[in-house]
N, C-alpha and C. Protein backbone atom coordinates (compact mmCIF):
# COMPACT_ATOMS: atom_id res chain seq x y z
N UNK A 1 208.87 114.68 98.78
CA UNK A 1 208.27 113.39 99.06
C UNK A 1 206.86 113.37 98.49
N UNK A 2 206.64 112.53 97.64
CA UNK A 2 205.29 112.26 97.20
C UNK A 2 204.64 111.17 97.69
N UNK A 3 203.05 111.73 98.05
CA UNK A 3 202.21 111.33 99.09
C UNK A 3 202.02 109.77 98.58
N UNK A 4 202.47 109.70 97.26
CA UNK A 4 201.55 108.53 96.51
C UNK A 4 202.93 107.41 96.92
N UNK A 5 203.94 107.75 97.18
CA UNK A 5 205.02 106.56 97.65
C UNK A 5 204.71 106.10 99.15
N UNK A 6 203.80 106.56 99.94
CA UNK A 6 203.85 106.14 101.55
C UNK A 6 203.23 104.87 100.92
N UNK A 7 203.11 104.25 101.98
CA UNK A 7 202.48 102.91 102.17
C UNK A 7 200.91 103.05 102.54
N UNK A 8 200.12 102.21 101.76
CA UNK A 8 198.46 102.65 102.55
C UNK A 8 197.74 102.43 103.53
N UNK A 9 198.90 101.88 104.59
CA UNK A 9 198.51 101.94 105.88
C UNK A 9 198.92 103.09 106.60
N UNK A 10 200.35 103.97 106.50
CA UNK A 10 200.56 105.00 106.69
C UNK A 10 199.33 106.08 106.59
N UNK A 11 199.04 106.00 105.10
CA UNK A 11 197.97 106.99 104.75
C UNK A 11 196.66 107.08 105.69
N UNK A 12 196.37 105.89 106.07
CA UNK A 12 194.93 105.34 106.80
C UNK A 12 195.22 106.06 107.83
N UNK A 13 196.03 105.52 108.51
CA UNK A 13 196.73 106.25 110.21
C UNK A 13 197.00 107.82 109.66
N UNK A 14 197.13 108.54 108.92
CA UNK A 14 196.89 110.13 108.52
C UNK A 14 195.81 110.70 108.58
N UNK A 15 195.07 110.07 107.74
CA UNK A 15 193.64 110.12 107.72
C UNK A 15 193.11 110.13 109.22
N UNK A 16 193.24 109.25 109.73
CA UNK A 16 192.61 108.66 111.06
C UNK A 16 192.82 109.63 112.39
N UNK A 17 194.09 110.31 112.26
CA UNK A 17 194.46 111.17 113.45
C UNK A 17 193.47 112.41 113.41
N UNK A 18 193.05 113.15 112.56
CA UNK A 18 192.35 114.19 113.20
C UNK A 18 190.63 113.88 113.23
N UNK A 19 190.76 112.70 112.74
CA UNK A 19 189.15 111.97 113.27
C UNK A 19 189.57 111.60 114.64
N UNK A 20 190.42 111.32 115.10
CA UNK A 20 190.65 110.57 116.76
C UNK A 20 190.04 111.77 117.46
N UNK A 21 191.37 112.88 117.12
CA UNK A 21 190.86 114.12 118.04
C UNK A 21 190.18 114.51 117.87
N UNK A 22 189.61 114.42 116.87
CA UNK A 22 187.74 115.79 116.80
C UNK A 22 186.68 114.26 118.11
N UNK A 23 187.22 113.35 117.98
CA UNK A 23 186.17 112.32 118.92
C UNK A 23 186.87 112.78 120.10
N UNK A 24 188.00 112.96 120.54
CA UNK A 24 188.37 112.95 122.23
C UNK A 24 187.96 114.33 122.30
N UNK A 25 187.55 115.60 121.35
CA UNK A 25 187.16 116.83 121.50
C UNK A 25 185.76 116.82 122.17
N UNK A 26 185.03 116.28 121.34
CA UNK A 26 183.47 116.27 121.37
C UNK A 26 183.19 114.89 122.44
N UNK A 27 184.04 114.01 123.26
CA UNK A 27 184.21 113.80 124.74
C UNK A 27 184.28 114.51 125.61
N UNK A 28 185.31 115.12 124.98
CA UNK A 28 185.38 116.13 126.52
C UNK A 28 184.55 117.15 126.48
N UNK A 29 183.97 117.26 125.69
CA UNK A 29 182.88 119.03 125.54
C UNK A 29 181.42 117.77 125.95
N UNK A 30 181.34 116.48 125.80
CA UNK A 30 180.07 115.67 126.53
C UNK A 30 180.54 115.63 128.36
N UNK A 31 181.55 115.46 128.54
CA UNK A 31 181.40 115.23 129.75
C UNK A 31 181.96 116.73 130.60
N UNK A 32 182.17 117.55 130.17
CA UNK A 32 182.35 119.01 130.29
C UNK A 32 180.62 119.45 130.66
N UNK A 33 179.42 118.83 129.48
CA UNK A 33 178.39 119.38 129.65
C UNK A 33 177.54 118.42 130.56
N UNK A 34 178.21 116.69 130.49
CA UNK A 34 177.48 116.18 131.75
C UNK A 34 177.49 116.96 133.06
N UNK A 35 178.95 117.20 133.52
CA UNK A 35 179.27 117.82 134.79
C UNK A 35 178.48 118.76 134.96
N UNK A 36 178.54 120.19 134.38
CA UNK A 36 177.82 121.39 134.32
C UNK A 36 176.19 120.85 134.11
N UNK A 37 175.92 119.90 133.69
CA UNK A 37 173.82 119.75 134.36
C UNK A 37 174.07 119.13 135.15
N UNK A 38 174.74 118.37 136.08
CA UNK A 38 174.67 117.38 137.27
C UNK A 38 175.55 118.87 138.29
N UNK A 39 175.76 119.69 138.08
CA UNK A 39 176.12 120.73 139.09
C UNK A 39 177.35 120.11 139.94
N UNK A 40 178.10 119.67 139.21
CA UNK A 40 179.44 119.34 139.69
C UNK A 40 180.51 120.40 139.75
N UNK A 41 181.30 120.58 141.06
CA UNK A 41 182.54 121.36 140.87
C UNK A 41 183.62 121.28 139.84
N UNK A 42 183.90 122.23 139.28
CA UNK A 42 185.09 122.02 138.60
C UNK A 42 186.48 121.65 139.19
N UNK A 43 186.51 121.95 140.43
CA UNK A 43 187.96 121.78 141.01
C UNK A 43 187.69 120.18 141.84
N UNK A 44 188.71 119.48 141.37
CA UNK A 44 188.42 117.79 141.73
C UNK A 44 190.23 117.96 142.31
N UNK A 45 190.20 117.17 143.73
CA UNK A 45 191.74 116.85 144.21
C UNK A 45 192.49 115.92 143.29
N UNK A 46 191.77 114.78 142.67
CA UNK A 46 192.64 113.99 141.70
C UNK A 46 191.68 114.24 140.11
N UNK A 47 192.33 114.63 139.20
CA UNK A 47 191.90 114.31 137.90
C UNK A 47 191.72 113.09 137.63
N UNK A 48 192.08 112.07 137.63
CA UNK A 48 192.13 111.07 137.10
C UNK A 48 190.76 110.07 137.92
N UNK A 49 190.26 111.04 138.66
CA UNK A 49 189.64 110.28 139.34
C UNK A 49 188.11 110.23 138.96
N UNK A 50 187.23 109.46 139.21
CA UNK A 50 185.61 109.71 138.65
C UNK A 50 184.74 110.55 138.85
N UNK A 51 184.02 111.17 137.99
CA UNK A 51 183.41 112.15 138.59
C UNK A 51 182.22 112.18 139.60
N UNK A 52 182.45 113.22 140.73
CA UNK A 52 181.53 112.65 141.81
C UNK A 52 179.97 113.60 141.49
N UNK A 53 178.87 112.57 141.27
CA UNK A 53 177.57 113.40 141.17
C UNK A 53 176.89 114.03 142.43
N UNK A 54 176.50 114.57 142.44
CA UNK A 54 175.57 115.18 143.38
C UNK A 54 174.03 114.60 143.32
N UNK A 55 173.69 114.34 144.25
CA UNK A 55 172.03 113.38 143.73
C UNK A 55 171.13 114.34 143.76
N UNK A 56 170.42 114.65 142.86
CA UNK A 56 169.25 115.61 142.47
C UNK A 56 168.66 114.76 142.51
N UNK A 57 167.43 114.42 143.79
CA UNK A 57 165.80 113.92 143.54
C UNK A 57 165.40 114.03 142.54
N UNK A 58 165.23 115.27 141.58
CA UNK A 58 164.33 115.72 140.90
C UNK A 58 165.08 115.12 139.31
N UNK A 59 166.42 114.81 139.42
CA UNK A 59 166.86 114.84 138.28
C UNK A 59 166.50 113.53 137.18
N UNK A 60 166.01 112.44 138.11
CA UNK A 60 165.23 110.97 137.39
C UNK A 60 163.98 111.28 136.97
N UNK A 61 163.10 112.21 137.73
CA UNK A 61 162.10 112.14 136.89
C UNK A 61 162.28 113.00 135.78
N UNK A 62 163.19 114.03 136.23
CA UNK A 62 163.34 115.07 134.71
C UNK A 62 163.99 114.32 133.53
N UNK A 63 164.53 113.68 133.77
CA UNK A 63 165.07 112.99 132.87
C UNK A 63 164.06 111.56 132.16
N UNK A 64 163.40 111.44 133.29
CA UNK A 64 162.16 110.34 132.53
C UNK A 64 161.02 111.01 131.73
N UNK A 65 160.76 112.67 131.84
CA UNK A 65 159.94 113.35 131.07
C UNK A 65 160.56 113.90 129.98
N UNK A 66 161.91 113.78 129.98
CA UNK A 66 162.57 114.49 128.57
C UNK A 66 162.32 113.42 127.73
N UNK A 67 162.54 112.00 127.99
CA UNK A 67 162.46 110.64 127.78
C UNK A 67 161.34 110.66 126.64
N UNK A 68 160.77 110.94 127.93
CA UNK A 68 158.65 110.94 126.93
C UNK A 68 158.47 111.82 126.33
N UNK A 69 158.84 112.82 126.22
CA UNK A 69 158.59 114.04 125.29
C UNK A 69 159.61 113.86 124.01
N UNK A 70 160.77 113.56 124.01
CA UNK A 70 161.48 113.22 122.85
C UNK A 70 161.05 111.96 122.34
N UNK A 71 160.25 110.47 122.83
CA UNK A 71 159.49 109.74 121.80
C UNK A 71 158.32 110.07 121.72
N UNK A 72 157.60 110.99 122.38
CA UNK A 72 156.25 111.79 121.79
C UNK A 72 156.85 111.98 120.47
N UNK A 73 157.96 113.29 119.89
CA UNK A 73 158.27 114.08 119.51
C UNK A 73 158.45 113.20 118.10
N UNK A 74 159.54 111.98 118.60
CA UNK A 74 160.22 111.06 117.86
C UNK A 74 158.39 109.85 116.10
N UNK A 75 157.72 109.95 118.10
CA UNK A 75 156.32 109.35 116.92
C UNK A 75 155.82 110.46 116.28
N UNK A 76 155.72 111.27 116.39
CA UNK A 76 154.98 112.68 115.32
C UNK A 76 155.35 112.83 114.44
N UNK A 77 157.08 112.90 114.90
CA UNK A 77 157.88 113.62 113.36
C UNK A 77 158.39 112.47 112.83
N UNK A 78 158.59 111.11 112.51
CA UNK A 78 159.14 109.70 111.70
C UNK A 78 157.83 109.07 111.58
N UNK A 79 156.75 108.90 112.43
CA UNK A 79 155.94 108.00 112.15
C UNK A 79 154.59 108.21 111.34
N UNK A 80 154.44 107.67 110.09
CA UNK A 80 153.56 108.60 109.15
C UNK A 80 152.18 108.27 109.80
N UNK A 81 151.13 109.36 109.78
CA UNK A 81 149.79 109.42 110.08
C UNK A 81 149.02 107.96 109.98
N UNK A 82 149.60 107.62 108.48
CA UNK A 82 148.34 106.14 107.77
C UNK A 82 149.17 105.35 108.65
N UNK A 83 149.93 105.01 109.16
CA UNK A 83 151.12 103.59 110.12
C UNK A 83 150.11 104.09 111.36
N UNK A 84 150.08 105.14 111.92
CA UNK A 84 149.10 105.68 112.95
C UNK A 84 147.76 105.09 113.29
N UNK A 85 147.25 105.52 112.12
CA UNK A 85 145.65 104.97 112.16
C UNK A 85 145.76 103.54 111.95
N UNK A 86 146.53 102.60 111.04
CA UNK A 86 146.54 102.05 110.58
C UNK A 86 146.45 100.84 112.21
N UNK A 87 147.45 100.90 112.98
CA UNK A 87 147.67 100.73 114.21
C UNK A 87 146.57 100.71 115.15
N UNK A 88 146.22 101.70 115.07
CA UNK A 88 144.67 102.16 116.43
C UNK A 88 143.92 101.48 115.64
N UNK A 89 143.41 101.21 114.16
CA UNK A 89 142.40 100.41 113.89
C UNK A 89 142.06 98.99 114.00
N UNK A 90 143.75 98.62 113.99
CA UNK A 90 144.23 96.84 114.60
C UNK A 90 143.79 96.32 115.88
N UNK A 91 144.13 97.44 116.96
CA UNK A 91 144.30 97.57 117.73
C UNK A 91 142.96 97.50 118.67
N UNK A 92 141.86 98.16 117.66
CA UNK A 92 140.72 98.54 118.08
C UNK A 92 139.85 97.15 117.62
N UNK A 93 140.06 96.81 116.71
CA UNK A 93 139.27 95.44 116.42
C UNK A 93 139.43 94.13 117.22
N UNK A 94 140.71 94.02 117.42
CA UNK A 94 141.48 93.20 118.49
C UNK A 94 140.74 93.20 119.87
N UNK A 95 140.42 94.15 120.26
CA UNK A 95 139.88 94.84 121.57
C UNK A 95 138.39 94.39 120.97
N UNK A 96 137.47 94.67 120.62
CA UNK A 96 136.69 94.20 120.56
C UNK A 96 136.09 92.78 120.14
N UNK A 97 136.88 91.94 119.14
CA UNK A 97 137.26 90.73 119.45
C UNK A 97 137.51 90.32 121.13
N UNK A 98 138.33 90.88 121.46
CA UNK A 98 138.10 90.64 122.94
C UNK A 98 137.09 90.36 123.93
N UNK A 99 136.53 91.57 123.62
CA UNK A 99 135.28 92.05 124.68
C UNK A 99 134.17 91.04 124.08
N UNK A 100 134.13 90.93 122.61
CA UNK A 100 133.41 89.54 122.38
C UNK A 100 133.52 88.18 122.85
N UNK A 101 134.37 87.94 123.22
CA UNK A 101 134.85 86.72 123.80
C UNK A 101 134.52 86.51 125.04
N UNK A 102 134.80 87.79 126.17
CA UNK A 102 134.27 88.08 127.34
C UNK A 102 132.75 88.03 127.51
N UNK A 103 132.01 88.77 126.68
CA UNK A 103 130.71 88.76 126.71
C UNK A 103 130.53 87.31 126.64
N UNK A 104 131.13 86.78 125.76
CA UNK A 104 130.20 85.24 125.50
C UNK A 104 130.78 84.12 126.61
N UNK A 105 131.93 84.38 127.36
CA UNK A 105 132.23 83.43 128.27
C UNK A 105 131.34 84.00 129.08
N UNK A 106 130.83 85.63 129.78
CA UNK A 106 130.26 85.26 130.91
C UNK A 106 128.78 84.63 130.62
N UNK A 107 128.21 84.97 129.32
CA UNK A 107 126.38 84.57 129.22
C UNK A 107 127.01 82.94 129.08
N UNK A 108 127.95 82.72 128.75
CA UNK A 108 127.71 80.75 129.27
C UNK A 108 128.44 80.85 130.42
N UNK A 109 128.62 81.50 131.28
CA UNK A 109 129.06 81.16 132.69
C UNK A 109 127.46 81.49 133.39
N UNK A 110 127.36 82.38 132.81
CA UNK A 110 125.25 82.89 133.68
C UNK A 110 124.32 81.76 133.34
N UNK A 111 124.56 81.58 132.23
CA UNK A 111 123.88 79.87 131.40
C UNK A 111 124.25 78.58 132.60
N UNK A 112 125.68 78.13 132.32
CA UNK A 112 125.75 77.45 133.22
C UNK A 112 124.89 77.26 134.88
N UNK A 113 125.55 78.22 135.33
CA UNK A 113 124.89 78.56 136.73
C UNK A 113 123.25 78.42 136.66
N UNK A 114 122.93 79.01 135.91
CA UNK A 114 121.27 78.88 135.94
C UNK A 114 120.68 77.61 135.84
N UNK A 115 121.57 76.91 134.81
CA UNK A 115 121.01 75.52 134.78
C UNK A 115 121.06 74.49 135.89
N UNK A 116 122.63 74.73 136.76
CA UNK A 116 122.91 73.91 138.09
C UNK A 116 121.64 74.49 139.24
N UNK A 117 121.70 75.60 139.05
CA UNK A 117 120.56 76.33 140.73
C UNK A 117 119.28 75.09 139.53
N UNK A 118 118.78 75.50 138.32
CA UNK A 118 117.95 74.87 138.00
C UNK A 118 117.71 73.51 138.02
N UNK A 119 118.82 72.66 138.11
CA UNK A 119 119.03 70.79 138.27
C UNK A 119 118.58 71.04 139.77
N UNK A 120 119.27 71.56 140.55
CA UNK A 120 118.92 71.96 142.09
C UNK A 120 117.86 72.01 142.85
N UNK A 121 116.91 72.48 141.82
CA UNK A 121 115.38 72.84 142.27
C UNK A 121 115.77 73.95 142.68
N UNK A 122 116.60 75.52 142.96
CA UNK A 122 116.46 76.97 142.89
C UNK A 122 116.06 77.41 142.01
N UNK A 123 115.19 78.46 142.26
CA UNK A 123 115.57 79.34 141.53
C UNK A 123 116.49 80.88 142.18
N UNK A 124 116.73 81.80 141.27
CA UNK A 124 117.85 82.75 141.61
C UNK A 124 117.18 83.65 142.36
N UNK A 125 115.70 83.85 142.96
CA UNK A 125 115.13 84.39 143.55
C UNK A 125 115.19 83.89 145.04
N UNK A 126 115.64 82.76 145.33
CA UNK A 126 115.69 81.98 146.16
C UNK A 126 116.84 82.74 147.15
N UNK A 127 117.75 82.81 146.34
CA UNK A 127 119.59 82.95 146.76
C UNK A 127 119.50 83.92 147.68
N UNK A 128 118.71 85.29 147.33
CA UNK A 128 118.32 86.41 147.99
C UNK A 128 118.12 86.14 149.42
């Protein structure tokens, strides 16, 4: 029988079978290694049934510091230095644009005020 007479959907579905199983392999070796860090028994009364976790307190935050340490890890090693600086310098002008804006709303908010105590007949020595 020559391979070149099947049909090329046959062939596809050939192809396709030992990609299925290398994926239901490397399933079961993920949830083989979920179980074993969540400290689950191996012996379960029904297979078919879900796996029951054990609640580790500790295991959300460990898992929220692996979190941060793998996008620490993730910005160091993909994100180039100049995108870096490039960023904090945006970032930094922005911010001071800011604080400019602040400064100048409060000296016309101190402006203001001075002038009302001043329509008033106060002065700010008064308030004391």
């Amino acid at each position: 029988m020559n391979p070149l007479d099947l049909e090329p959907q046959t062939l596809a579905t050939a192809a396709q079978a030992p990609i299925l199983v290398l994926l239901a392999w490397m399933l079961r070796g993920l949830r083989r290694g979920a179980e074993e860090r969540c400290g689950e028994d191996a012996a379960r009364p029904d297979p078919g049934a879900p796996p029951r976790m054990r609640h580790d307190p500790d295991a959300l935050s460990r898992t929220r510091d692996e979190l941060a340490a793998f996008k620490l890890e993730v910005a160091r090693t993909y994100v180039p230095l100049s995108l870096i600086r490039d960023v904090d310098q945006r970032l930094s002008r922005q911010l001071l644009r800011i604080e400019e804006k602040l400064d100048a709303a409060t000296r016309a908010a101190t402006a203001a005020a001075a002038l009302q105590s001043a329509q008033r007949g106060w002065r700010s020595e008064d308030r004391s």
